[in-house]
Protein backbone atom coordinates (compact mmCIF):
# COMPACT_ATOMS: atom_id res chain seq x y z
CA UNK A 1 24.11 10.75 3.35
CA UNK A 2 25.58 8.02 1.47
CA UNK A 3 23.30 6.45 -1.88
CA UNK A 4 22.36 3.54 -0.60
CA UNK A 5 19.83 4.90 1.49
CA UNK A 6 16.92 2.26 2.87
CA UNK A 7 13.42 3.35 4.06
CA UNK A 8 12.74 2.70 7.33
CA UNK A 9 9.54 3.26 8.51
CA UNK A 10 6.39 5.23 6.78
CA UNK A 11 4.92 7.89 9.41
CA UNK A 12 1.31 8.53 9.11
CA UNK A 13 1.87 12.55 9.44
CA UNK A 14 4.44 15.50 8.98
CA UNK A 15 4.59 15.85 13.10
CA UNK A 16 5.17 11.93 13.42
CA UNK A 17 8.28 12.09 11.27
CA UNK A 18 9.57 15.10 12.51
CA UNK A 19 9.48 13.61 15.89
CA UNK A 20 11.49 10.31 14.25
CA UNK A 21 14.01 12.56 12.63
CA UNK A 22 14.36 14.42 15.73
CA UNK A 23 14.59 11.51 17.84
CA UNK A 24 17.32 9.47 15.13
CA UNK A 25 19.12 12.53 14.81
CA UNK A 26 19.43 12.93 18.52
CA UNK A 27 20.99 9.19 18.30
CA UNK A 28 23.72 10.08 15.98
CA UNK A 29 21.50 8.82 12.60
CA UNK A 30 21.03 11.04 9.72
CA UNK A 31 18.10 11.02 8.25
CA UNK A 32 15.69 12.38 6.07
CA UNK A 33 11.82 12.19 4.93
CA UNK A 34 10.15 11.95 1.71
CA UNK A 35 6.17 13.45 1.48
CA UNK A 36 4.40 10.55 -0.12
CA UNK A 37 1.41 11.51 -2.83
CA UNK A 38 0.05 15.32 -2.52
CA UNK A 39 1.83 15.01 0.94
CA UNK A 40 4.31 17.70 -0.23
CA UNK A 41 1.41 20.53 -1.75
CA UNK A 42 -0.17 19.95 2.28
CA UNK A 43 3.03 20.75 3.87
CA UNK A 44 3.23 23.85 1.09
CA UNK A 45 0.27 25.39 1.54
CA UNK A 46 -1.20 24.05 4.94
CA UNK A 47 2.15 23.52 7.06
CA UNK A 48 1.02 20.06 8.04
CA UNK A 49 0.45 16.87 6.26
CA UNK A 50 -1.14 13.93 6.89
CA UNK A 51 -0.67 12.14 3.70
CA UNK A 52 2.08 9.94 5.25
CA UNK A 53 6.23 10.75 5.13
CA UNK A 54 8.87 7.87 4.42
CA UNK A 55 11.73 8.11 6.41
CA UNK A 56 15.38 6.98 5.19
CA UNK A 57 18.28 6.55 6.60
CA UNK A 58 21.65 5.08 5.20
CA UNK A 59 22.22 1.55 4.94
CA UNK A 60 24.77 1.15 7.54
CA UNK A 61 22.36 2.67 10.45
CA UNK A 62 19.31 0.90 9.36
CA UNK A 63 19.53 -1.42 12.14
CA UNK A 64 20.44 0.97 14.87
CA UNK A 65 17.65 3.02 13.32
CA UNK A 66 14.98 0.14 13.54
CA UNK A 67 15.77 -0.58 17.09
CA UNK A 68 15.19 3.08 17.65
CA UNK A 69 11.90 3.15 16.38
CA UNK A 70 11.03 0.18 17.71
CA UNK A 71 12.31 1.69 21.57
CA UNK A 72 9.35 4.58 20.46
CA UNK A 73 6.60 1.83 20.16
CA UNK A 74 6.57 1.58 16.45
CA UNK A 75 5.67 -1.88 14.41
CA UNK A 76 8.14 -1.77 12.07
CA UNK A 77 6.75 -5.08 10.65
CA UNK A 78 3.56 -3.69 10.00
């Protein structure tokens, strides 16, 4: 992925933004998450988080990728 990588959306759990990245990566987007707060000890030692996971993608699919997520029923202006 290229550096100027833009946050897209902020998913409320580990499953939710596996099931973005699944879904963007499935459209031809590569992406990736980063575990916000102790998000990344929960996915350590529990497997799950809920403590919210940004997702990024590069600045060149940052529109296709909002339309996306928008096509998934998510308020991106929220």
């Amino acid at each position: 992925m290229e550096k100027n990588e833009i946050r897209v959306y902020t998913a409320q759990d580990s499953l939710q933004a596996d099931m973005i990245l699944e879904t963007l990566k499935n459209n031809g987007i590569p992406a990736y998450k980063k575990d916000l707060g102790y998000a990344s000890v929960m996915n350590i030692y529990g497997g799950y988080s809920n403590g919210g996971e940004e997702i990024y993608v590069a600045a060149e699919n940052q529109e296709k990728a909002a339309e996306i997520l928008e096509g998934m029923g998510y308020d991106l202006k929220a």
